[in-house]
C-alpha atoms as a PDB file:
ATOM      1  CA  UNK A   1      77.635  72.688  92.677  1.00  0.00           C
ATOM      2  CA  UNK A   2      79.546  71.896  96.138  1.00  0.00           C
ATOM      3  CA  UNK A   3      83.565  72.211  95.279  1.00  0.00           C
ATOM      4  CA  UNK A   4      83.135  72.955  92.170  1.00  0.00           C
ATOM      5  CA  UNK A   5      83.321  76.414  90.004  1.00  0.00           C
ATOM      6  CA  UNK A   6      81.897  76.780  86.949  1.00  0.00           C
ATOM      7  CA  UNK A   7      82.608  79.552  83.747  1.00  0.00           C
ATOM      8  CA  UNK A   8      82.410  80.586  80.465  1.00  0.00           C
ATOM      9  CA  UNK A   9      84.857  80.781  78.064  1.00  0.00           C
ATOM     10  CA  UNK A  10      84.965  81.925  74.514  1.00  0.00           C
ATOM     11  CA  UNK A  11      87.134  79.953  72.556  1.00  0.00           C
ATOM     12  CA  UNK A  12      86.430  81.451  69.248  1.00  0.00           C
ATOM     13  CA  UNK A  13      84.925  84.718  67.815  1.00  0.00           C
ATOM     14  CA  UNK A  14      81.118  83.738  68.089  1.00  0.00           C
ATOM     15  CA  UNK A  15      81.851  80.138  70.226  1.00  0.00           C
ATOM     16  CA  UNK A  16      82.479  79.742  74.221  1.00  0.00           C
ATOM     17  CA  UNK A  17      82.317  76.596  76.530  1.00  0.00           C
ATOM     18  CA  UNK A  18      80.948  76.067  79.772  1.00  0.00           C
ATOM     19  CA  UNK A  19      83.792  75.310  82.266  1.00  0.00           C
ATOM     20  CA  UNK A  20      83.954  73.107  85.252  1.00  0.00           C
ATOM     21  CA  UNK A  21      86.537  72.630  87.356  1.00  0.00           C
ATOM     22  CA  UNK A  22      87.282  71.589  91.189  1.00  0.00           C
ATOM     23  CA  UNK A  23      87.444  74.161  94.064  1.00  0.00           C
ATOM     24  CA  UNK A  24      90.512  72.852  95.363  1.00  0.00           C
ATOM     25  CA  UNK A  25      93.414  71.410  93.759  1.00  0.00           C
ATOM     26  CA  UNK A  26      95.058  67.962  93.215  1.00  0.00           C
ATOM     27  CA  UNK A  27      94.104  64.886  92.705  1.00  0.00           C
ATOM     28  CA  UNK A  28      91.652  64.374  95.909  1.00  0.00           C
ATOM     29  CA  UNK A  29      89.682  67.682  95.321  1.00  0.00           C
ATOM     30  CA  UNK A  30      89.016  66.077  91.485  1.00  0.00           C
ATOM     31  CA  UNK A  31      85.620  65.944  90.511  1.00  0.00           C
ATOM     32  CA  UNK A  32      84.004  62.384  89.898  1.00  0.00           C
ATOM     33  CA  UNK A  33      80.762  62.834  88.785  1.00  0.00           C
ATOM     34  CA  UNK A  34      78.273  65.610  87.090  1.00  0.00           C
ATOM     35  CA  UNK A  35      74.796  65.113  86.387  1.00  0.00           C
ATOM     36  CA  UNK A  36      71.442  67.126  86.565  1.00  0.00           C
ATOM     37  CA  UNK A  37      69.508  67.710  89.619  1.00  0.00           C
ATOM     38  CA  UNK A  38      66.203  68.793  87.505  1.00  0.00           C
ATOM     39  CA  UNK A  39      66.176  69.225  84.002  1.00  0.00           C
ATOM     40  CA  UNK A  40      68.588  67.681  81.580  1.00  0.00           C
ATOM     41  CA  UNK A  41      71.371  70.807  80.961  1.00  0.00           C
ATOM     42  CA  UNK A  42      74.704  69.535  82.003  1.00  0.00           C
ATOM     43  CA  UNK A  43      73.426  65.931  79.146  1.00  0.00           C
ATOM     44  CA  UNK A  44      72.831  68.177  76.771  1.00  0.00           C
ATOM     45  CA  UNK A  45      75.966  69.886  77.041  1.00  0.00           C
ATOM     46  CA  UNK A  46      78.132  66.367  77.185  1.00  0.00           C
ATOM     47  CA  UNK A  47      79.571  66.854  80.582  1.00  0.00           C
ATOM     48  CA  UNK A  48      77.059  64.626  82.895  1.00  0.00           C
ATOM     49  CA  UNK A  49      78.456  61.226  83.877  1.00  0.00           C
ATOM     50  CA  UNK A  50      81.011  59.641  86.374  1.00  0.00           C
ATOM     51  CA  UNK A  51      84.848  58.829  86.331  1.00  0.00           C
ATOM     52  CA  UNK A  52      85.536  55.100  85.460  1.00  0.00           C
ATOM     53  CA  UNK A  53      88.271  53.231  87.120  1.00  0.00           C
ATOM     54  CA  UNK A  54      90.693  54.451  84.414  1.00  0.00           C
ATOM     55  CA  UNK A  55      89.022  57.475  82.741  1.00  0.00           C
ATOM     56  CA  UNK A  56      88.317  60.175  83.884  1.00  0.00           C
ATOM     57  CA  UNK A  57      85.026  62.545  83.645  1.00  0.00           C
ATOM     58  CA  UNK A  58      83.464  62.706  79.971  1.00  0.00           C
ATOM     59  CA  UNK A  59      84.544  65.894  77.844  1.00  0.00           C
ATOM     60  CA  UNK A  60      87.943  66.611  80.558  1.00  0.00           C
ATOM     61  CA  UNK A  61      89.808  68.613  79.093  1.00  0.00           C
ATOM     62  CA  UNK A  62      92.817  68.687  81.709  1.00  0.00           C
ATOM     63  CA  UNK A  63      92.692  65.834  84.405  1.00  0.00           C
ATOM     64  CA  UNK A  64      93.647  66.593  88.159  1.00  0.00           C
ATOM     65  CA  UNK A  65      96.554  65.799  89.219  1.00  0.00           C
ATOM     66  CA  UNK A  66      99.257  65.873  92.018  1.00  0.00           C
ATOM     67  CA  UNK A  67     102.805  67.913  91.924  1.00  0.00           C
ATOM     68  CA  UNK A  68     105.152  65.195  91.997  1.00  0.00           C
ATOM     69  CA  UNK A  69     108.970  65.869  92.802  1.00  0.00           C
ATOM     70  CA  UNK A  70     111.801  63.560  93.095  1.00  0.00           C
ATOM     71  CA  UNK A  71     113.749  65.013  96.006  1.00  0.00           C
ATOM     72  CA  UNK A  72     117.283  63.221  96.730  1.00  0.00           C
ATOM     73  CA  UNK A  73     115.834  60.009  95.268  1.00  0.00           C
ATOM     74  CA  UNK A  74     112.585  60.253  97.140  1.00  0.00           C
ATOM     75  CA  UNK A  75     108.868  60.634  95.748  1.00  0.00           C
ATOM     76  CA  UNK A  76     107.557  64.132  96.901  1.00  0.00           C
ATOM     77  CA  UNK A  77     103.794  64.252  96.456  1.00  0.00           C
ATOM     78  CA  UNK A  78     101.504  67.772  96.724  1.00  0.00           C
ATOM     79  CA  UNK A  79      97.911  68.960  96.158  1.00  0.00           C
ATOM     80  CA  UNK A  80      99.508  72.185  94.913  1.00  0.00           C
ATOM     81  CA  UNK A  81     102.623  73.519  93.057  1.00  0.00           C
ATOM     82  CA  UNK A  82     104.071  74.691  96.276  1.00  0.00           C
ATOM     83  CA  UNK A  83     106.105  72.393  98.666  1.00  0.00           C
ATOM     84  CA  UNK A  84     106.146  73.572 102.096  1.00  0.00           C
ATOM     85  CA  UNK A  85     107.990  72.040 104.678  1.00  0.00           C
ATOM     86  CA  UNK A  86     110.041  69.430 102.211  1.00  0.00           C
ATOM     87  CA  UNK A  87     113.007  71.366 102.832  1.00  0.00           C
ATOM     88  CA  UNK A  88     113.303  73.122 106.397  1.00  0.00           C
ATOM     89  CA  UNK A  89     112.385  76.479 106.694  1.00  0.00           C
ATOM     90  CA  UNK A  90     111.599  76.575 102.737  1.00  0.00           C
ATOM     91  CA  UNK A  91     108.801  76.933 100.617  1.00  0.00           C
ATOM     92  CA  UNK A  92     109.502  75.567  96.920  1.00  0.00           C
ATOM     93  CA  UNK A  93     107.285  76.572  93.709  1.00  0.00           C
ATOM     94  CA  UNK A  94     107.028  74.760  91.360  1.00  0.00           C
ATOM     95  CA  UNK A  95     106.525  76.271  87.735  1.00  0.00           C
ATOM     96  CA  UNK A  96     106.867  73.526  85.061  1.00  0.00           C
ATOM     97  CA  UNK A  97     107.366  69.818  84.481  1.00  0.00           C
ATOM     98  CA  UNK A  98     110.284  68.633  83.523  1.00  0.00           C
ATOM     99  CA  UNK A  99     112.152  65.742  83.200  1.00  0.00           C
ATOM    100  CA  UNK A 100     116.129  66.770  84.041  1.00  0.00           C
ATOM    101  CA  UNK A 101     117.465  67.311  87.247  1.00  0.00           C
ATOM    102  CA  UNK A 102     117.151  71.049  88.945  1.00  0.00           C
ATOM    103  CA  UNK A 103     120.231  71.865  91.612  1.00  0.00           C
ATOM    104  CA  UNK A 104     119.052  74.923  94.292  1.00  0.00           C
ATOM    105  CA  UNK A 105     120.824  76.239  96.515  1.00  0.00           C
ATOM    106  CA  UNK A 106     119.088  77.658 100.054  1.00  0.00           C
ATOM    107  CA  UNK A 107     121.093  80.793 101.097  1.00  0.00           C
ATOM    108  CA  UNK A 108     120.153  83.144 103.945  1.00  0.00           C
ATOM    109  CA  UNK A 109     118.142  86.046 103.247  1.00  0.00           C
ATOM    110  CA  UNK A 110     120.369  88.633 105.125  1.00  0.00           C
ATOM    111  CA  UNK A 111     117.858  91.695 103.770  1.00  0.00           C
ATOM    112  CA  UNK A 112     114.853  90.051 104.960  1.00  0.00           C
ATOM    113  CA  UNK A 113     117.091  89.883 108.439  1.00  0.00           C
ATOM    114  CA  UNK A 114     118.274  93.363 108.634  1.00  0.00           C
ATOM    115  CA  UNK A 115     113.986  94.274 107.858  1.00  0.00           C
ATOM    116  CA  UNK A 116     112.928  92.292 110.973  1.00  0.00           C
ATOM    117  CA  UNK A 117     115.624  93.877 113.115  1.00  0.00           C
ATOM    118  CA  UNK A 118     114.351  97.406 111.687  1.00  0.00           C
ATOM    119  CA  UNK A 119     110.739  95.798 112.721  1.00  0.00           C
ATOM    120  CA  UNK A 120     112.178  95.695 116.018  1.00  0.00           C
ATOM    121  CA  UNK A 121     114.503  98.881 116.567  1.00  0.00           C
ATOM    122  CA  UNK A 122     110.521 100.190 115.635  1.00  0.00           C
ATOM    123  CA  UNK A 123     108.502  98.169 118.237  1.00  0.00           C
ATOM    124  CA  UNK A 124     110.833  98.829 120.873  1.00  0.00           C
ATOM    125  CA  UNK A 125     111.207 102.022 120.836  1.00  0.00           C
ATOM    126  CA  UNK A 126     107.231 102.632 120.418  1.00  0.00           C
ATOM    127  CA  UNK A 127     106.719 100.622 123.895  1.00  0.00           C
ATOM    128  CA  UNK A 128     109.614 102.622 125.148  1.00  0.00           C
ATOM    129  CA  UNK A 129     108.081 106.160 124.101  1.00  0.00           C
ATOM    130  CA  UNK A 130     104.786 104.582 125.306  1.00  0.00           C
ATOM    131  CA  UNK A 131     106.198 104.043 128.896  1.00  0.00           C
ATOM    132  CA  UNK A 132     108.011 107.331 129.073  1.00  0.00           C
ATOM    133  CA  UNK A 133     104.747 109.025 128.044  1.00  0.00           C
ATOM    134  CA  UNK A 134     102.717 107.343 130.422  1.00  0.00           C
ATOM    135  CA  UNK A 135     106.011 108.247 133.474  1.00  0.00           C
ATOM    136  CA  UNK A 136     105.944 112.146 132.140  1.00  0.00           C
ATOM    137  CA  UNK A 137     106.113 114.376 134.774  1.00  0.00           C
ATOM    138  CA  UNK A 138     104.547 117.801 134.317  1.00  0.00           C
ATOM    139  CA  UNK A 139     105.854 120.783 133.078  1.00  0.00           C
ATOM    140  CA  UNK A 140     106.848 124.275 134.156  1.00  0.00           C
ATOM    141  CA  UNK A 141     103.119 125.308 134.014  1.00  0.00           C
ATOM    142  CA  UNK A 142     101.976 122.014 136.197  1.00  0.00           C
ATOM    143  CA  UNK A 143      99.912 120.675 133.096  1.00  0.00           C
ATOM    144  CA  UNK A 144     100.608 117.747 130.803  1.00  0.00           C
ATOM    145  CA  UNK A 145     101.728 115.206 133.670  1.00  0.00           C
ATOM    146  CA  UNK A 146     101.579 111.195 132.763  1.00  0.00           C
ATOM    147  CA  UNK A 147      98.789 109.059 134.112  1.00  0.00           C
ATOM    148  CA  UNK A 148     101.149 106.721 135.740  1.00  0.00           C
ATOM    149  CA  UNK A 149     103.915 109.768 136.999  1.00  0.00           C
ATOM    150  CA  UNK A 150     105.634 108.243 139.905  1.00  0.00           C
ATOM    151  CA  UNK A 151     104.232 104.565 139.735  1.00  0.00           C
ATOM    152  CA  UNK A 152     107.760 102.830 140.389  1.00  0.00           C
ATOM    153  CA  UNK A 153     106.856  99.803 138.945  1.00  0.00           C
ATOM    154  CA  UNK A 154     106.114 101.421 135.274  1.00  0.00           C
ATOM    155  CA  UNK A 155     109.205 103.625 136.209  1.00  0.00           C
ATOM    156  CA  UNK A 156     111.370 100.136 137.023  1.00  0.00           C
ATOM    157  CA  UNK A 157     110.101  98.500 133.784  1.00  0.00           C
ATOM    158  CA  UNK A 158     111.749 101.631 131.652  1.00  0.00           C
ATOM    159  CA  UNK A 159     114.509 100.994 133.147  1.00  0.00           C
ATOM    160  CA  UNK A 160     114.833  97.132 132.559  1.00  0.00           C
ATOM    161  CA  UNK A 161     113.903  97.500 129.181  1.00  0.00           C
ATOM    162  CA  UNK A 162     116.804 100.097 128.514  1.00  0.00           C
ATOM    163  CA  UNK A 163     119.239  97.138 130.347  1.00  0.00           C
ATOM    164  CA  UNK A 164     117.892  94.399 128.602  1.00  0.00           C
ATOM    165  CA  UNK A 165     119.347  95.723 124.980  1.00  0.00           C
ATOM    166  CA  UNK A 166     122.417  97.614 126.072  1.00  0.00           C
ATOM    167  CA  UNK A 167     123.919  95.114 128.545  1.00  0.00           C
ATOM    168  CA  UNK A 168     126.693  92.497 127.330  1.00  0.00           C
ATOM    169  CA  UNK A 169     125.319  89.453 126.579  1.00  0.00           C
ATOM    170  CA  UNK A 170     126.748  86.370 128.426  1.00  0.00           C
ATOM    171  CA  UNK A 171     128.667  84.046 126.247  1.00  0.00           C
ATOM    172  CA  UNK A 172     132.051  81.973 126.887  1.00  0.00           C
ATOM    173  CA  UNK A 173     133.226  82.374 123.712  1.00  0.00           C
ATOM    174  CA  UNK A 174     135.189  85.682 123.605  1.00  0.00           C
ATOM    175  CA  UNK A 175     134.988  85.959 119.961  1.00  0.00           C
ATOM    176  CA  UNK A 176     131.111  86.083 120.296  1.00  0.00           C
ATOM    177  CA  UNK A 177     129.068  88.971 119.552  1.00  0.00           C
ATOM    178  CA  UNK A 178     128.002  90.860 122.888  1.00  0.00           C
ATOM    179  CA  UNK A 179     126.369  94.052 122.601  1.00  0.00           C
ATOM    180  CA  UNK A 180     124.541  95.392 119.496  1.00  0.00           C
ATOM    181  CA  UNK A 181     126.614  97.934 119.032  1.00  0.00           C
ATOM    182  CA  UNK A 182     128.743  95.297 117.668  1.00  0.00           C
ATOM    183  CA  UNK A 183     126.021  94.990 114.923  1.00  0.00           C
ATOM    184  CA  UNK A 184     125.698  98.803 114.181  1.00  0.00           C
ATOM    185  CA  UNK A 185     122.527  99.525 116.394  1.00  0.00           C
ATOM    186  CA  UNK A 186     122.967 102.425 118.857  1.00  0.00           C
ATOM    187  CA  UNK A 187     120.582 103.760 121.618  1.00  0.00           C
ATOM    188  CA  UNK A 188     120.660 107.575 122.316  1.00  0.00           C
ATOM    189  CA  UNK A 189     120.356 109.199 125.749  1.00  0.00           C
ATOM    190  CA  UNK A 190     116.531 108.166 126.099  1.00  0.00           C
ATOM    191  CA  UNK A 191     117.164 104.767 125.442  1.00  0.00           C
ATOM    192  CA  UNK A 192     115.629 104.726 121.844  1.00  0.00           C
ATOM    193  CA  UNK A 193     117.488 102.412 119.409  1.00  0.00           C
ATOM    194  CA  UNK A 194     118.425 103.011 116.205  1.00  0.00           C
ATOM    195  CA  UNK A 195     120.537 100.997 113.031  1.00  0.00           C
ATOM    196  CA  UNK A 196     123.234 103.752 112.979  1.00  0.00           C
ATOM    197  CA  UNK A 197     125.562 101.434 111.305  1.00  0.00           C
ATOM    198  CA  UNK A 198     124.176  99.536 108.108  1.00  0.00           C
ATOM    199  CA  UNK A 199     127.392  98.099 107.251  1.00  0.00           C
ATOM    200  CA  UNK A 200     128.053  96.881 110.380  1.00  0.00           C
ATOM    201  CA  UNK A 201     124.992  94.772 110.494  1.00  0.00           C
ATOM    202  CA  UNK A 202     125.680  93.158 107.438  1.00  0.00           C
ATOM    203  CA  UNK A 203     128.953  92.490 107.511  1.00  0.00           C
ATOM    204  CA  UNK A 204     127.765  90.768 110.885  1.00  0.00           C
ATOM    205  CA  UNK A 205     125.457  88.798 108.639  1.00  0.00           C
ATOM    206  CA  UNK A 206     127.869  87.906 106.379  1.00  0.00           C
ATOM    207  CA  UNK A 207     130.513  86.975 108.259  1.00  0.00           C
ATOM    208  CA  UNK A 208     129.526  85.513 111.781  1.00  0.00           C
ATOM    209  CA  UNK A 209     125.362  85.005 111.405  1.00  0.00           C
ATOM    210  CA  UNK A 210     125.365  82.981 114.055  1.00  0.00           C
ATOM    211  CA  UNK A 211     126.505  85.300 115.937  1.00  0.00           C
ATOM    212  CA  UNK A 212     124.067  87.621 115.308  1.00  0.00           C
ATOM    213  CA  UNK A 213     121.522  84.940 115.547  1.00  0.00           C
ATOM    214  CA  UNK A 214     122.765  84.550 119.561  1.00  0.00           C
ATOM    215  CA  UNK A 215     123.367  88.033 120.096  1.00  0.00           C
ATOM    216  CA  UNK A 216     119.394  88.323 119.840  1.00  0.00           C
ATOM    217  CA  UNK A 217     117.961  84.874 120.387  1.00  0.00           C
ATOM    218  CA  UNK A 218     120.393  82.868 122.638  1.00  0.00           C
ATOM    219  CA  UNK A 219     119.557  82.234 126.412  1.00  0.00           C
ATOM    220  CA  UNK A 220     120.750  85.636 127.301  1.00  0.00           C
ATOM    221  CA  UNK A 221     120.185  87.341 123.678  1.00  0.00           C
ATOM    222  CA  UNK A 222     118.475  90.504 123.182  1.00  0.00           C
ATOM    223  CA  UNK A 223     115.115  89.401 122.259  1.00  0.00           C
ATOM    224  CA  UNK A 224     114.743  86.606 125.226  1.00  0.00           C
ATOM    225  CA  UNK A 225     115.750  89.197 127.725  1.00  0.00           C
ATOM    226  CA  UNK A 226     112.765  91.197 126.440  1.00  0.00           C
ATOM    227  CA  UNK A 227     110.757  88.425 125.891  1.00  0.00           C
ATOM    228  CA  UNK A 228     111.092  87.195 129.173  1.00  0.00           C
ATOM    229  CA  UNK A 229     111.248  90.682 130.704  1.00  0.00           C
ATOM    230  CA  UNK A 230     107.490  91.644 129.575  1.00  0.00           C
ATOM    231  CA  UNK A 231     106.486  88.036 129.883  1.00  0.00           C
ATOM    232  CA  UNK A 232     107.352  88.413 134.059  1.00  0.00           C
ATOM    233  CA  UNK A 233     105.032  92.004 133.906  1.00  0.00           C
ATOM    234  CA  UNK A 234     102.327  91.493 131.738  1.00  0.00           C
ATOM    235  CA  UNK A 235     101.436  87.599 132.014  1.00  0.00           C
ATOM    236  CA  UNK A 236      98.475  86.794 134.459  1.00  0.00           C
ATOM    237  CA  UNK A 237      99.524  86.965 137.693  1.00  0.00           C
ATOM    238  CA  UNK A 238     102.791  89.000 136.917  1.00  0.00           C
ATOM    239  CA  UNK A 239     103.780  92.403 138.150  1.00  0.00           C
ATOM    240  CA  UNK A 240     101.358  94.449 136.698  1.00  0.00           C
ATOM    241  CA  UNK A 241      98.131  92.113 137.155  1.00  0.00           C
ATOM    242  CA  UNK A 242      99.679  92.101 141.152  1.00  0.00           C
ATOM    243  CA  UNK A 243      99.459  95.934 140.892  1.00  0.00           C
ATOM    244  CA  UNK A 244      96.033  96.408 139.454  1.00  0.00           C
ATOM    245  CA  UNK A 245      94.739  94.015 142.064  1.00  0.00           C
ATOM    246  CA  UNK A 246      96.703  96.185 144.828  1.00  0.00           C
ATOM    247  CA  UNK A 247      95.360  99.442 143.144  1.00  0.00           C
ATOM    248  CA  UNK A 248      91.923  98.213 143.070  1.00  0.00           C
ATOM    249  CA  UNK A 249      92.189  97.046 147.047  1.00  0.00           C
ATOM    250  CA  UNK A 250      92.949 100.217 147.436  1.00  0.00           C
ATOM    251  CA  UNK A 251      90.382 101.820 145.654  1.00  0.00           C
ATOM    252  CA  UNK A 252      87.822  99.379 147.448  1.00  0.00           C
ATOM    253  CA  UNK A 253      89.418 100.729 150.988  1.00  0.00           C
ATOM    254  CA  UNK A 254      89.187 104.108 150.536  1.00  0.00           C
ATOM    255  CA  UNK A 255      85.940 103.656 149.476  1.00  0.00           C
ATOM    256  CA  UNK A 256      84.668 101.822 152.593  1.00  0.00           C
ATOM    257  CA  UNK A 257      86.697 104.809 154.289  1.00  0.00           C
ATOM    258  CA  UNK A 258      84.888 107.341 152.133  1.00  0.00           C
ATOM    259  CA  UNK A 259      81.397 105.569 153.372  1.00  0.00           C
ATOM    260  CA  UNK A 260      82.364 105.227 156.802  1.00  0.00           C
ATOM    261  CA  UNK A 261      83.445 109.071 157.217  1.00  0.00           C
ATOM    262  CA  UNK A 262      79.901 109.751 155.067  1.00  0.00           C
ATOM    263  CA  UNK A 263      77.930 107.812 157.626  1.00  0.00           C
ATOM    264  CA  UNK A 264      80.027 109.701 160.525  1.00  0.00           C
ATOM    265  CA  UNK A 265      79.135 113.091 158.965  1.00  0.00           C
ATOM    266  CA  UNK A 266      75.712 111.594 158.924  1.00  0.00           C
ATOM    267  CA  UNK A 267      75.409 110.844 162.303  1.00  0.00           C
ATOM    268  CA  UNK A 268      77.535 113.875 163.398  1.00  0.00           C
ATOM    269  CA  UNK A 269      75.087 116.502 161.426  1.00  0.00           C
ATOM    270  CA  UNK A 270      71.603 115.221 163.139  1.00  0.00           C
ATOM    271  CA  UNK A 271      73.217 115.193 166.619  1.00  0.00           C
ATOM    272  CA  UNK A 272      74.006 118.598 165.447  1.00  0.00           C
ATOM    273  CA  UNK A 273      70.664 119.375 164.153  1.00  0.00           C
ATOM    274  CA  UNK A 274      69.388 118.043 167.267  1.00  0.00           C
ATOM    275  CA  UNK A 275      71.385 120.613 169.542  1.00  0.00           C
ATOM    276  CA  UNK A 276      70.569 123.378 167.498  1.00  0.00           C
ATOM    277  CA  UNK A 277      66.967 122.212 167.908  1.00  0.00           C
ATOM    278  CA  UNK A 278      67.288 122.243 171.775  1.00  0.00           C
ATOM    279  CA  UNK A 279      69.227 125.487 171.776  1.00  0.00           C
ATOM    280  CA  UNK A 280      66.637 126.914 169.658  1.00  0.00           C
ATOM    281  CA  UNK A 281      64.116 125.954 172.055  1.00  0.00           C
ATOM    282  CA  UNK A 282      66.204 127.082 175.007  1.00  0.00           C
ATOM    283  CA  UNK A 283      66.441 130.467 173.557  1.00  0.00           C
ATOM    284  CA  UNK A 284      62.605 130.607 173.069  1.00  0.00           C
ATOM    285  CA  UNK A 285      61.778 129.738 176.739  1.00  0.00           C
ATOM    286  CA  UNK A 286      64.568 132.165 177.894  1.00  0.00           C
ATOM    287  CA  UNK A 287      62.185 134.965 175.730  1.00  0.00           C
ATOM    288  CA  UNK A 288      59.457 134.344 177.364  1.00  0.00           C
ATOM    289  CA  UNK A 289      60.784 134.211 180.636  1.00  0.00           C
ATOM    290  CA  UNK A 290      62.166 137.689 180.146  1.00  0.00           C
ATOM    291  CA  UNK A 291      58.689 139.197 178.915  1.00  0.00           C
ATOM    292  CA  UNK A 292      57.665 137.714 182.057  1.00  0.00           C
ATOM    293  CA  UNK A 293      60.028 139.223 183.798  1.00  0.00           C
ATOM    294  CA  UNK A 294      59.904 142.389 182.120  1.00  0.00           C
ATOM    295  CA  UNK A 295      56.175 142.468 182.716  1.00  0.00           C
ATOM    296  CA  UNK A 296      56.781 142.030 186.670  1.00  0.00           C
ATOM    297  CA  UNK A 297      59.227 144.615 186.590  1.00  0.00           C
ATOM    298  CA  UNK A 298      56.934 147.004 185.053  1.00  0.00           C
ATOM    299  CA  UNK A 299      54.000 146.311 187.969  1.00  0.00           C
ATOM    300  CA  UNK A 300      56.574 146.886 190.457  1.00  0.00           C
ATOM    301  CA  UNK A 301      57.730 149.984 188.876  1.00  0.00           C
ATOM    302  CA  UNK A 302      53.852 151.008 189.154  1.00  0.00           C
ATOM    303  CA  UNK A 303      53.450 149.784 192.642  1.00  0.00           C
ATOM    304  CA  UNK A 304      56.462 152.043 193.811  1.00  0.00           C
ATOM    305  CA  UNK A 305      55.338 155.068 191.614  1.00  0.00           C
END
């Protein structure tokens, strides 16, 4: 039966009841009408027929029906018992009717904050480790050498990424958070970042949080640097597409260089075979001249004996 899902319950030691009820929820995913495609099961049972205009479906036992909230004097209507978007930013469940009036407050969720900012500290410093990885230069025994070792423009994103979350952030407010050390997060000598000062952070939270929220996501915050930083290397047609296309010219050169030189070789090795053919037969006629030779000089020798 389309949008509908259908069970058994016992009610009773030795009694249970079929159960229908909608897919969805609300009052436009309702079901309006059950009846029998073959046979005659559902009329036997009591529950084929059709909603009237003011009844619902024969043997209901709970009819469908929207969440309805009265929000600052205003009718809230919802297919579900959650409310999302009603109030900015918040998602509101609801758990029971009632008829009195409910006060809520919306406060900021300052652990869920300092979790995210952990989320980052992580992410950043895995990209970081990845670039530094992929930038190793060998060791004392020659082995173990990055990929990318040298490639300045993986070497000049390291670096950029290291100056995009330890340089002041531009603001004209001198009481504005700058740096995030300000907000307890360090970075040691390789540039990895870490919350070294819980307190810090939270106290930042609790007493300037919009601060902390342009500290990281203002024009020059913390996270648009980065943002905008990876955005300029990594987007089509940024720094790094531009250097796999010159790598790849390259590649293509030095392999119509590699073909030319092959076809050079080519050429030079049959002239070569060629001389060594003439020289070979050069020698051969020089051999038999000198048995000639040889044999006059031996008649002569007889002549004059």
């Amino acid at each position: 039966m389309p949008g509908a899902v259908a069970s058994v319950v016992q009610t009773s030691p030795g009694e249970s009841r079929l159960l229908i009820q909608a897919a969805g929820s609300g009052r436009e995913a309702r079901l309006t009408a059950i009846g029998d495609v073959a046979g005659n099961l559902m009329s036997n049972l009591g529950l084929a027929g059709q909603e009237g205009d003011d009844s619902p479906l024969p043997a209901t036992v709970q009819a469908a029906a929207d969440a309805l909230v009265r929000l600052d004097g205003l009718d809230v209507r919802a297919r579900s018992n959650e409310l999302v978007g009603v109030v900015p930013g918040v998602t509101l469940t609801l758990h029971a009717t009632s008829s009195e009036a409910r006060t809520f407050r919306v406060d900021r969720d300052n652990e869920a904050i300092v979790k995210k900012l952990e989320e980052f500290i992580t992410k950043y410093n895995e990209t970081l480790d990845s670039v530094r990885n992929l930038t190793r230069a060998s060791d004392s025994s020659g082995a173990n050498r990055g990929p990318l070792t040298g490639e300045v423009t993986i070497l000049r994103l390291r670096t950029e990424m290291r100056s995009a979350v330890t340089a002041s952030v531009e603001s004209d407010d001198e009481s504005a958070l700058t740096t995030l050390a300000q907000i307890g997060i360090t970075a040691d000598r390789e540039g990895n970042l870490s919350l070294s000062d819980r307190s810090a952070l939270q106290k930042a939270l609790a007493d300037n949080p919009d601060g902390v929220e342009a500290l990281m996501n203002g024009t020059d915050g913390v996270a648009h640097r980065l943002t905008s930083l990876l955005d300029r290397y990594s987007k089509a047609g940024g720094i790094l597409s531009l250097q796999q296309d010159a790598v790849q010219s390259r590649l293509r050169s030095l392999g119509t260089r590699m073909q030319r030189q092959s076809e050079s070789l080519a050429k030079r090795e049959d002239a070569l075979v060629t001389r060594l053919s003439q020289l070979e037969a050069g020698l051969v006629a020089l051999s038999q001249q000198q048995s000639s030779l040889n044999g006059l000089l031996g008649s002569s020798d007889s002549l004059f004996a």
